[in-house]
PDB file of N, CA and C in Angstrom:
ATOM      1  N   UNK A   1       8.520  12.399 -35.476  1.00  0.00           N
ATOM      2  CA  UNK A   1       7.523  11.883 -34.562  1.00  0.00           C
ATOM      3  C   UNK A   1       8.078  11.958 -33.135  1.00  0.00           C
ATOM      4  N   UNK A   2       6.971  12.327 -32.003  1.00  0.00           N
ATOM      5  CA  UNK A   2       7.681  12.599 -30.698  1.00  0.00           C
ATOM      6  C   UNK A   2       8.031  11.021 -30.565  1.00  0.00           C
ATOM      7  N   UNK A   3       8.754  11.176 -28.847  1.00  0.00           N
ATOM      8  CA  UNK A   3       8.814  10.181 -28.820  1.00  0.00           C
ATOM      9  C   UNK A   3       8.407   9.755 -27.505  1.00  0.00           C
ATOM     10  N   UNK A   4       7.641   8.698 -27.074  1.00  0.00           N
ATOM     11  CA  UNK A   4       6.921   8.106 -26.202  1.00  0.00           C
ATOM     12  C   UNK A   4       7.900   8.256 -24.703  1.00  0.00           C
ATOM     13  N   UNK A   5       6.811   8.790 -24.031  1.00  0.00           N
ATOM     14  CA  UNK A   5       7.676   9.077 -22.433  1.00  0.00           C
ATOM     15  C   UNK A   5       7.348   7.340 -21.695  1.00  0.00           C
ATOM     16  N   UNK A   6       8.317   7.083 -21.149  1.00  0.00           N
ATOM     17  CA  UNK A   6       8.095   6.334 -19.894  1.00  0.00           C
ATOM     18  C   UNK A   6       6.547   6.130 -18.721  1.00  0.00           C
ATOM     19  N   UNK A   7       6.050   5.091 -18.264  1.00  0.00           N
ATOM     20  CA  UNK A   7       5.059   5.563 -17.297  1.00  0.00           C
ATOM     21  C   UNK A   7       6.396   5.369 -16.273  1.00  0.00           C
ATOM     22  N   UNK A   8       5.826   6.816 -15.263  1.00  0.00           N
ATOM     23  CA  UNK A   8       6.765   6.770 -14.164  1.00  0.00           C
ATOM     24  C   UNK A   8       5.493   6.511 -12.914  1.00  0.00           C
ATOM     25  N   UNK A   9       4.369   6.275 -13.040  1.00  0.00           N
ATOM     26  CA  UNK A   9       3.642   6.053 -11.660  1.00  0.00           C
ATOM     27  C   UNK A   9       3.393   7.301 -10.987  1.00  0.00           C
ATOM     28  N   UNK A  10       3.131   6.682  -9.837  1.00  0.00           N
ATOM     29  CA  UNK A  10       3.027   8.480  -8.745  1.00  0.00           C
ATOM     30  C   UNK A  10       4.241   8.693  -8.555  1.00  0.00           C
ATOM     31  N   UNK A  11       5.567   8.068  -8.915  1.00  0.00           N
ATOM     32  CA  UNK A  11       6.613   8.908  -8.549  1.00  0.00           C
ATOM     33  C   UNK A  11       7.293  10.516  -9.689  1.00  0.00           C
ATOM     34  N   UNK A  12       6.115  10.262 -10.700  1.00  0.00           N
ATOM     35  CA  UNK A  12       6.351  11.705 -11.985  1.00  0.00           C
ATOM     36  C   UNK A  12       6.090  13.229 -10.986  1.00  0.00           C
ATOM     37  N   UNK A  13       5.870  13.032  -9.399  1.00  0.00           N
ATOM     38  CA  UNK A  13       5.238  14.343  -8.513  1.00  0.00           C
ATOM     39  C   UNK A  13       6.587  14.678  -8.817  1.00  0.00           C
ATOM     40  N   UNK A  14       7.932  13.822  -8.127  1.00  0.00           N
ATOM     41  CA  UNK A  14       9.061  14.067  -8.087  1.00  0.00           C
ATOM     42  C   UNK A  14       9.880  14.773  -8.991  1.00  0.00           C
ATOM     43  N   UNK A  15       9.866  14.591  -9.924  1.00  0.00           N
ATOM     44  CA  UNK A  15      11.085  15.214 -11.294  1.00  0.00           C
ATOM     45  C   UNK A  15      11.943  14.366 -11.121  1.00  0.00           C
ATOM     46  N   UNK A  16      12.847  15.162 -11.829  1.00  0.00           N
ATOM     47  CA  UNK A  16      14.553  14.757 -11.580  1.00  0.00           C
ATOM     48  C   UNK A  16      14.863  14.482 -10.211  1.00  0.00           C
ATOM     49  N   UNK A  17      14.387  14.665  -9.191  1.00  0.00           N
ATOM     50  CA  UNK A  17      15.052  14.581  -8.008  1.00  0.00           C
ATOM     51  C   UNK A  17      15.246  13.550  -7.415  1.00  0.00           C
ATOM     52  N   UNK A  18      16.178  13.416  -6.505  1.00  0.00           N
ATOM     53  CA  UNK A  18      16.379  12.113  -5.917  1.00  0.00           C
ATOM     54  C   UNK A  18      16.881  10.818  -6.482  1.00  0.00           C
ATOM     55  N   UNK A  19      16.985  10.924  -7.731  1.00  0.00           N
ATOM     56  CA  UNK A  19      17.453   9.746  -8.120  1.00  0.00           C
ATOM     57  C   UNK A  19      16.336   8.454  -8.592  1.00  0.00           C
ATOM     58  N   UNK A  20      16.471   7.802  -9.544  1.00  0.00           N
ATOM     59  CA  UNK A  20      16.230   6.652 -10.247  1.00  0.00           C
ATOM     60  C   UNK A  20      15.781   5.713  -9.349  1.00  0.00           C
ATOM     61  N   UNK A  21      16.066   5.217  -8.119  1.00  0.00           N
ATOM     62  CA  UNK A  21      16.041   4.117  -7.552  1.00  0.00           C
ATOM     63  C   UNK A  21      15.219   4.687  -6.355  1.00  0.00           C
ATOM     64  N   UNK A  22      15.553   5.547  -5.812  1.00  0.00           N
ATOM     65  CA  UNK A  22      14.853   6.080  -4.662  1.00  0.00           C
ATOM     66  C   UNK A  22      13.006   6.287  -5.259  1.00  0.00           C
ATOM     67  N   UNK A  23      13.021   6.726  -6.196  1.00  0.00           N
ATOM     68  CA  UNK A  23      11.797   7.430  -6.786  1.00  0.00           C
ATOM     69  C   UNK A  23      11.455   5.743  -7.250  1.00  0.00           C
ATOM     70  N   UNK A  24      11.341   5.150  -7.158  1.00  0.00           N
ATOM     71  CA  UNK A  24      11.429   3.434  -7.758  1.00  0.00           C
ATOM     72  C   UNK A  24      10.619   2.891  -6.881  1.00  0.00           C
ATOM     73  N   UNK A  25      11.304   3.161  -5.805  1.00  0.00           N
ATOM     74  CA  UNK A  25      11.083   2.677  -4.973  1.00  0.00           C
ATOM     75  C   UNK A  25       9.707   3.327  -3.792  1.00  0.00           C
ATOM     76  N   UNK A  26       9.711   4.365  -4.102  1.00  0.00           N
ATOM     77  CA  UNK A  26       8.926   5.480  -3.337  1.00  0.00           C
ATOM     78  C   UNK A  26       7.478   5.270  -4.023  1.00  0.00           C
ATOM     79  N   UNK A  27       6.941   4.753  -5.468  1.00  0.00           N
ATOM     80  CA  UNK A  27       6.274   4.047  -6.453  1.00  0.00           C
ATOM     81  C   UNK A  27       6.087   3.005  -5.993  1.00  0.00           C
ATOM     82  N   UNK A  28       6.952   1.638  -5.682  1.00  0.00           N
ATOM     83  CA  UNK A  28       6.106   0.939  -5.155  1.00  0.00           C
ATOM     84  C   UNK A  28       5.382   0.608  -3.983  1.00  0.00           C
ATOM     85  N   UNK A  29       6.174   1.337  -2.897  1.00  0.00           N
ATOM     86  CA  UNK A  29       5.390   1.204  -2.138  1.00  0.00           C
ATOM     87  C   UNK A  29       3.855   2.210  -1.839  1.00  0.00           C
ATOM     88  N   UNK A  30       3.709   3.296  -2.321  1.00  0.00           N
ATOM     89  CA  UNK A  30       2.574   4.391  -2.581  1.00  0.00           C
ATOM     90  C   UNK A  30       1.437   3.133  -3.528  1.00  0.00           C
ATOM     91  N   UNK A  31       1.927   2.463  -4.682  1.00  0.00           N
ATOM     92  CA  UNK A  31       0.864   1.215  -5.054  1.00  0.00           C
ATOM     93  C   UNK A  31       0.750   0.262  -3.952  1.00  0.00           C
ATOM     94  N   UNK A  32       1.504   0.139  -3.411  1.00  0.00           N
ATOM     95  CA  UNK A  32       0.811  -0.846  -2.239  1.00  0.00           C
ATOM     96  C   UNK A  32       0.064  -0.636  -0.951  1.00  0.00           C
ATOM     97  N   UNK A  33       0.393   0.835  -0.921  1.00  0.00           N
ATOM     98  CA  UNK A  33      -0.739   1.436   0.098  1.00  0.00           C
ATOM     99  C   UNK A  33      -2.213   1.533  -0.660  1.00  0.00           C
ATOM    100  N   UNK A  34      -2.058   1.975  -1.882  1.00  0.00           N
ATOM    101  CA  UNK A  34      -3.486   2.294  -2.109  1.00  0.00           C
ATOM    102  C   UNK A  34      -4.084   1.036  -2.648  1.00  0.00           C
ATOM    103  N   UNK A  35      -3.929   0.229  -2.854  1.00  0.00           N
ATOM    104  CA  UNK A  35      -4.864  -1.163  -2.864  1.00  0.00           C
ATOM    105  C   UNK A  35      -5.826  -1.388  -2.040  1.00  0.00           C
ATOM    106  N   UNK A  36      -6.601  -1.744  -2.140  1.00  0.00           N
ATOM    107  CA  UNK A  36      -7.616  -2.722  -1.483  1.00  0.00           C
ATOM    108  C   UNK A  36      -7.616  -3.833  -0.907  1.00  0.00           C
ATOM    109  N   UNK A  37      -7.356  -3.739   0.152  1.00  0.00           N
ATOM    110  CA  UNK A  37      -6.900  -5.351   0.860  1.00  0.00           C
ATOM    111  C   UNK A  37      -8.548  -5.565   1.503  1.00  0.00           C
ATOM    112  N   UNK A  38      -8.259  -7.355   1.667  1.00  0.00           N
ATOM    113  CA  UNK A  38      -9.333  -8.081   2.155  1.00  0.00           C
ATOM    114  C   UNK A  38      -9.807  -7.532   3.866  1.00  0.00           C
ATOM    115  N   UNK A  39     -10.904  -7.496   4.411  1.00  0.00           N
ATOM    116  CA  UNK A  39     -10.870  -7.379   5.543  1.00  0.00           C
ATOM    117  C   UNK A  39     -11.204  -8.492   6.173  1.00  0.00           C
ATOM    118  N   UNK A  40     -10.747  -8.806   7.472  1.00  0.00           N
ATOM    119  CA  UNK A  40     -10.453  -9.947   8.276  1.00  0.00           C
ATOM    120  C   UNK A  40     -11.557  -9.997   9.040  1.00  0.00           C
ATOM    121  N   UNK A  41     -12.698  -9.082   9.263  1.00  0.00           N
ATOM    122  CA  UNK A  41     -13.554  -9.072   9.792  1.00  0.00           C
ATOM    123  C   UNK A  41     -14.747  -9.899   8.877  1.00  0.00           C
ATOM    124  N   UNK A  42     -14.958  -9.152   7.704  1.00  0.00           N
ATOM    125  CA  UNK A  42     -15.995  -9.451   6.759  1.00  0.00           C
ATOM    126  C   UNK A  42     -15.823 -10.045   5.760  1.00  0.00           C
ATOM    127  N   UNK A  43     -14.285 -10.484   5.222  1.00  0.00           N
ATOM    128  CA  UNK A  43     -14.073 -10.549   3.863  1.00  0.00           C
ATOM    129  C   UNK A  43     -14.143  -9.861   3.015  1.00  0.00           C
ATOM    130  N   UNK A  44     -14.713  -9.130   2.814  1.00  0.00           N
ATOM    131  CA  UNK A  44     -14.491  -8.374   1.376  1.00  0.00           C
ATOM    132  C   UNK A  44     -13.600  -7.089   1.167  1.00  0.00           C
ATOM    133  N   UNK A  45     -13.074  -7.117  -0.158  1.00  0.00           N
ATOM    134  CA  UNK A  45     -11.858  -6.172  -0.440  1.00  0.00           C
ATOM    135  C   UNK A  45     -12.868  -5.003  -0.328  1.00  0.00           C
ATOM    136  N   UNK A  46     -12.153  -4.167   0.864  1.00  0.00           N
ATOM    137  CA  UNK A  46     -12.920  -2.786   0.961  1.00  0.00           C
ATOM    138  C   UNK A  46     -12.088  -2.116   2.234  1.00  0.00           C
ATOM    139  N   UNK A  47     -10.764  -2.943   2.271  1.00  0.00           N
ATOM    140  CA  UNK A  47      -9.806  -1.902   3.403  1.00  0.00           C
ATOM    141  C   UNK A  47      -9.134  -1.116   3.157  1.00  0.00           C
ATOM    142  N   UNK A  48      -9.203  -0.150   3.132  1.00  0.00           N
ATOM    143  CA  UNK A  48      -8.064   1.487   3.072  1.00  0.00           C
ATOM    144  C   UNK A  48      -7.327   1.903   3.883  1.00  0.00           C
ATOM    145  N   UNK A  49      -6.287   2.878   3.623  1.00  0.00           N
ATOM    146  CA  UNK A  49      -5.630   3.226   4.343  1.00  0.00           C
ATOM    147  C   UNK A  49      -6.288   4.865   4.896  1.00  0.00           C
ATOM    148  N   UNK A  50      -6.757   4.857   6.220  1.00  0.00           N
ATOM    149  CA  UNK A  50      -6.936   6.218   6.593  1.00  0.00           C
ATOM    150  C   UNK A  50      -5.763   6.852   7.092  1.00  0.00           C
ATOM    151  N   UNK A  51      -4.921   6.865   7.498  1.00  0.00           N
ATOM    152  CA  UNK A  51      -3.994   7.489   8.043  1.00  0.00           C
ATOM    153  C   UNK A  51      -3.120   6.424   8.349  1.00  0.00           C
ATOM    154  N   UNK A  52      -1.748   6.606   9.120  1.00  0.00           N
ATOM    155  CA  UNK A  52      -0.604   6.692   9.315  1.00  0.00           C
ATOM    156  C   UNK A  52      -0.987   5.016   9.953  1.00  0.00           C
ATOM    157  N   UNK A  53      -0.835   3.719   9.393  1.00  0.00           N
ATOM    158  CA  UNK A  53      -1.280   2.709  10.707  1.00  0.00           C
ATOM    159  C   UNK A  53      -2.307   2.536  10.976  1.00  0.00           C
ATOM    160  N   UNK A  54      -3.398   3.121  10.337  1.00  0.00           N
ATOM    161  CA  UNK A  54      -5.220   3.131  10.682  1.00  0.00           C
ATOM    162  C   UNK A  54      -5.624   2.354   9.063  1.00  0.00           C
ATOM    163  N   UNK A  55      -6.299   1.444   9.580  1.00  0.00           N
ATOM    164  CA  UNK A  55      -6.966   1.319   8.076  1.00  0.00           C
ATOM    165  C   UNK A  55      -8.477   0.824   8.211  1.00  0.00           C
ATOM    166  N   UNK A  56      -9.171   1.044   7.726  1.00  0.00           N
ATOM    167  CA  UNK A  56     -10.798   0.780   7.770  1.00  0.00           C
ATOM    168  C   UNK A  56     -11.605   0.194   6.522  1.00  0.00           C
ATOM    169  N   UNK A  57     -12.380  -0.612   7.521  1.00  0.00           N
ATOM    170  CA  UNK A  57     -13.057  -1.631   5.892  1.00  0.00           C
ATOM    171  C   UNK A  57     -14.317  -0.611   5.432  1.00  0.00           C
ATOM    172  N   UNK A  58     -14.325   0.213   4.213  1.00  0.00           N
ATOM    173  CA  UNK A  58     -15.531   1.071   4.233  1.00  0.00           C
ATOM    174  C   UNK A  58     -16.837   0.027   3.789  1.00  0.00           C
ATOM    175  N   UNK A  59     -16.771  -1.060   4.201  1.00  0.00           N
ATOM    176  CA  UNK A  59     -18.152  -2.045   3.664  1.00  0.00           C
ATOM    177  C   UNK A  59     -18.550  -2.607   5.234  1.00  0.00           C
ATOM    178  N   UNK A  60     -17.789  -2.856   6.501  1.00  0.00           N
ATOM    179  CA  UNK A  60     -18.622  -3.117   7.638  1.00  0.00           C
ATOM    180  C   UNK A  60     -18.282  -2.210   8.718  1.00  0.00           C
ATOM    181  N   UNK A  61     -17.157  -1.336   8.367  1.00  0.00           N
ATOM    182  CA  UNK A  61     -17.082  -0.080   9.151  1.00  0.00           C
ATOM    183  C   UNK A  61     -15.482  -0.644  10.273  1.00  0.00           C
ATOM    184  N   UNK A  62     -15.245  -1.952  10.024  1.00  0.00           N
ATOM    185  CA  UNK A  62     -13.795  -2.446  11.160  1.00  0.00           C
ATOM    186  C   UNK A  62     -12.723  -1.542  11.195  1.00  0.00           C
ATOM    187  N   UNK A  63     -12.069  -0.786  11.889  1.00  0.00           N
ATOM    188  CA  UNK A  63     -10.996   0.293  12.123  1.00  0.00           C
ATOM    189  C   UNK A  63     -10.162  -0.866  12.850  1.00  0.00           C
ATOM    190  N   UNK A  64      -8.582  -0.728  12.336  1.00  0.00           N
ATOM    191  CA  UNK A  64      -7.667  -1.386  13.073  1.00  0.00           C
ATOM    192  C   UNK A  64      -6.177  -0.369  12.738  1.00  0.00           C
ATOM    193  N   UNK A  65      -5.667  -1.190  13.669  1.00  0.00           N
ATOM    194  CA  UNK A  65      -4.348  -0.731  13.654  1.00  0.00           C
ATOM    195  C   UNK A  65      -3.314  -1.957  12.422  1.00  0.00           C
ATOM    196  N   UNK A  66      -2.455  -1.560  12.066  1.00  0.00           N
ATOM    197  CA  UNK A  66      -1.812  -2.370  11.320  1.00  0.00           C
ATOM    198  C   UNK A  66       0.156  -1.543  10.821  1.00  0.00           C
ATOM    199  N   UNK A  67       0.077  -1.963   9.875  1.00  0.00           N
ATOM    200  CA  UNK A  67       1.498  -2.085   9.381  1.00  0.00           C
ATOM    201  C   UNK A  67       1.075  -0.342   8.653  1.00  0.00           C
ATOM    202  N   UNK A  68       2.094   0.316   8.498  1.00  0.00           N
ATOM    203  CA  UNK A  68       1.907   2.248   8.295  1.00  0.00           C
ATOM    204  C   UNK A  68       1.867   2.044   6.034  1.00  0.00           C
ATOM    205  N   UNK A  69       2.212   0.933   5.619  1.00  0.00           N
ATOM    206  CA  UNK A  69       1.912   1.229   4.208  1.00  0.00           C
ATOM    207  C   UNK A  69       1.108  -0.289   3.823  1.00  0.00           C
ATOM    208  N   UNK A  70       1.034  -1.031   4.343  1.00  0.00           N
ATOM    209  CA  UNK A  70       0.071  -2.663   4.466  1.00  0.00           C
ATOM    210  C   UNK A  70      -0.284  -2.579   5.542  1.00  0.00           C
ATOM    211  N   UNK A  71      -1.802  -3.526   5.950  1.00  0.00           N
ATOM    212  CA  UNK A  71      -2.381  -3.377   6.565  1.00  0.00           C
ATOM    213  C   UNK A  71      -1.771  -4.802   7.630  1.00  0.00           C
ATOM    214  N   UNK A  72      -0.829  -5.804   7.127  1.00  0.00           N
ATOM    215  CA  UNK A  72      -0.489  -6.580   7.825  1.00  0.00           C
ATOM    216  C   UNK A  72       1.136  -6.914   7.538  1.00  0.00           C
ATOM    217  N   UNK A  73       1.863  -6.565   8.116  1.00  0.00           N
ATOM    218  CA  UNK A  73       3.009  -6.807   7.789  1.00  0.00           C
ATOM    219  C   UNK A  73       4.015  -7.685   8.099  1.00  0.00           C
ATOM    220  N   UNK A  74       4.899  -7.718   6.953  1.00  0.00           N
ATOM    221  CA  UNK A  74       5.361  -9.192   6.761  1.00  0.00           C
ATOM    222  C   UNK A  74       5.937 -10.308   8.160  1.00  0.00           C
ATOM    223  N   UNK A  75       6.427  -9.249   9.481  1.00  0.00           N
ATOM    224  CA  UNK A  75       6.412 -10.329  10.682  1.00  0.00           C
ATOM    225  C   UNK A  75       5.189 -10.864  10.928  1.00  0.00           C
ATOM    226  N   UNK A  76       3.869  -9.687  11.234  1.00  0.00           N
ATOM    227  CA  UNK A  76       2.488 -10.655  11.141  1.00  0.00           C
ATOM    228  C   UNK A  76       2.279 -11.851  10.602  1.00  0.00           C
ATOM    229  N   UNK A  77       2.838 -11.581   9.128  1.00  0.00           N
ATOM    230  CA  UNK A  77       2.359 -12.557   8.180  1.00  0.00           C
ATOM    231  C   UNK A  77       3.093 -14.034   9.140  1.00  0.00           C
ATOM    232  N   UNK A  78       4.502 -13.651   9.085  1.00  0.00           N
ATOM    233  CA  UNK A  78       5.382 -14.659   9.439  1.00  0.00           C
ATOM    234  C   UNK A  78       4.909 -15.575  10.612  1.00  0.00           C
ATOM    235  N   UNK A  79       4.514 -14.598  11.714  1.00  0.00           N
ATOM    236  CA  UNK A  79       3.943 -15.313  13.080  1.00  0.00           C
ATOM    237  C   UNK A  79       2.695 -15.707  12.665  1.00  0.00           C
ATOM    238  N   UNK A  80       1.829 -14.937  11.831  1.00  0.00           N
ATOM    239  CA  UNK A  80       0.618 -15.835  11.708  1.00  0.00           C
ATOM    240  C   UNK A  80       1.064 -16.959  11.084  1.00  0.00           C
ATOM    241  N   UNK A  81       2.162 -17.612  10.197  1.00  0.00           N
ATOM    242  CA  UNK A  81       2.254 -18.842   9.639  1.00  0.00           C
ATOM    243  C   UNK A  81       2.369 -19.618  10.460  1.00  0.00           C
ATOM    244  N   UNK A  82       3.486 -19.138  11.818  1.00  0.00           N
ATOM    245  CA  UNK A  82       3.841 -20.220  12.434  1.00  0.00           C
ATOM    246  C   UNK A  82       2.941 -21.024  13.370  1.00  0.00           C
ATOM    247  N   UNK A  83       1.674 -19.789  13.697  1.00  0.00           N
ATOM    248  CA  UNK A  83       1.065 -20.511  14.768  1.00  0.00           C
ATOM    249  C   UNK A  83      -0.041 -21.602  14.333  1.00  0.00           C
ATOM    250  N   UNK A  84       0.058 -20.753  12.560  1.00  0.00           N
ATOM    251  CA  UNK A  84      -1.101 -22.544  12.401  1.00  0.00           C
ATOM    252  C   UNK A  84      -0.763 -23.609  12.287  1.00  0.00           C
TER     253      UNK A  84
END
């Protein structure tokens, strides 16, 4: 009987290359770009990543600038804690 491969994620583009940890790592963050985050305009999960730092809510049309693989990143997060 064969025997059951691993899920490797989007990092299976790679092969062998690069190493175990790098390719690990290159996986999670590619899942955390393509999620659906909330938009701050409208609420509802419908923000993408268009490009490099661009992300757009395709449900009220809001284009912003943000973090290049999250749309808010973790100093944001941080300063937004402090100021409330």
């Amino acid at each position: 009987m064969a025997k059951k491969s691993k899920k490797i994620r989007s990092a299976g583009k790679y092969g062998p290359r690069y190493g175990r940890k790098i390719r690990k790592l290159a996986a999670d963050i590619e899942d955390k770009m393509r999620v659906r985050y909330k938009c701050s305009h409208c609420g509802h999960y419908a923000v993408k990543r268009v490009g490099t730092a661009i992300w757009k809510c395709s449900k009220c049309g809001y284009t912003f600038s943000g973090g290049a693989y999250v749309p808010k990143t973790p100093v944001y997060l941080s300063l937004e804690n402090k100021s409330k």
